[in-house]
Protein backbone atom coordinates (compact mmCIF):
# COMPACT_ATOMS: atom_id res chain seq x y z
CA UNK A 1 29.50 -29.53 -5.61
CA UNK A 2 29.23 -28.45 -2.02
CA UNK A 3 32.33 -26.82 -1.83
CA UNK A 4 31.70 -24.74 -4.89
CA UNK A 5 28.73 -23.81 -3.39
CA UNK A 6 30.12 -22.67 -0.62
CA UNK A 7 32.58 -20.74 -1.99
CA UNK A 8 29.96 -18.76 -3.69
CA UNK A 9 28.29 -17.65 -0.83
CA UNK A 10 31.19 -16.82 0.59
CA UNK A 11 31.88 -14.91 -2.22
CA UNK A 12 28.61 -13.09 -2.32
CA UNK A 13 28.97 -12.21 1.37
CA UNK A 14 32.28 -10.60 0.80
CA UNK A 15 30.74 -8.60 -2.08
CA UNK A 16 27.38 -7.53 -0.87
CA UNK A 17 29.91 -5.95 2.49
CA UNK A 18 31.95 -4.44 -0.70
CA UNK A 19 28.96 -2.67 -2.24
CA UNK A 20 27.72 -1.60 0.87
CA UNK A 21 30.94 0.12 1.88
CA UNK A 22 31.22 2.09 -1.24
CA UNK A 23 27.87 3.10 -0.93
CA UNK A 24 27.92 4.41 2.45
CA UNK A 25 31.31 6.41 1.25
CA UNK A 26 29.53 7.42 -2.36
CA UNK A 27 26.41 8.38 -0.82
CA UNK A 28 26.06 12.22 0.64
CA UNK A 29 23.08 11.76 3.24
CA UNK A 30 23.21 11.73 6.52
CA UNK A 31 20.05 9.25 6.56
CA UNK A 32 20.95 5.64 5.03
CA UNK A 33 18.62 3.12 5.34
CA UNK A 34 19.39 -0.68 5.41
CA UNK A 35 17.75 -4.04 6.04
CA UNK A 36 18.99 -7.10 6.99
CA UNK A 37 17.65 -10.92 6.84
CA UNK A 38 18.29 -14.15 7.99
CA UNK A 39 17.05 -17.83 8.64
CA UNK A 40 16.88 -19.88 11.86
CA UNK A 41 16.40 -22.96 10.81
CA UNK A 42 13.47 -22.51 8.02
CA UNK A 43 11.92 -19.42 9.53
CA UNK A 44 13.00 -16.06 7.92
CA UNK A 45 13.41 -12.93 9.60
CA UNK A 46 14.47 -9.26 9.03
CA UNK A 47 14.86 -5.95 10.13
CA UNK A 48 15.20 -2.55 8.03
CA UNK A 49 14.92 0.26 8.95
CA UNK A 50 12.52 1.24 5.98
CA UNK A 51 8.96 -0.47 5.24
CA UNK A 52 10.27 -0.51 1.22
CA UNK A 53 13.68 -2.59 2.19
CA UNK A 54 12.07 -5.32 4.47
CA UNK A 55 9.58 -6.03 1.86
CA UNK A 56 12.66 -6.54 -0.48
CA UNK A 57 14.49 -8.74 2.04
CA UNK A 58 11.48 -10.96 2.88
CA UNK A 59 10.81 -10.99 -0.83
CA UNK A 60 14.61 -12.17 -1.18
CA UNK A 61 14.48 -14.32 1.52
CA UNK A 62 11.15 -16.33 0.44
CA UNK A 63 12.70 -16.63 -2.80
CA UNK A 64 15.97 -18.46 -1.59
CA UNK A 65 13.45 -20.62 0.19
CA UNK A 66 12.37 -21.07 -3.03
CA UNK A 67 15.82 -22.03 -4.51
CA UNK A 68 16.59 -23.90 -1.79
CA UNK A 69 13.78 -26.73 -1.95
CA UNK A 70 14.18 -26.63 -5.75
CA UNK A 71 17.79 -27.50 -5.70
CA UNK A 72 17.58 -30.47 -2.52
C-alpha cells in the first residue's frame, strides 16, 4: 500500500512540473503568477505571488491535512 502510494505522488509531482511547463510555453504574458506550498512537519506554508493563488494553495493544503488524518 505504501509503495503505491508513493508512486502516486511521485507521479503527481512529475505531472503538476508537466502542466506547468506547457503553460509557461502556451501562455503569451509576460506576467505569470504562481504559488507554491508545503508542510514542515504539520504546519503548512505557502507563497504566491497572487492573493487569489495562496488562498487556493492553503485551501489545498488544509484539505490534504484533511485526507491525511482521514486515511491514518
Amino acid at each position: 500500500m505504501e509503495e503505491k502510494i508513493f508512486l502516486i505522488g511521485i507521479i503527481l509531482i512529475f505531472a503538476g512540473i508537466l502542466l506547468t511547463i506547457i503553460s509557461a510555453f502556451l501562455s503569451g504574458s509576460k506576467k505569470i503568477n504562481f504559488a507554491f506550498g508545503g508542510f514542515i512537519g504539520p504546519i503548512p506554508f505557502g507563497w504566491a505571488t497572487d492573493y487569489k493563488y495562496l488562498i487556493i494553495i492553503l485551501f489545498l493544503l488544509l484539505f490534504s491535512i484533511l485526507i491525511f488524518f482521514y486515511l491514518r
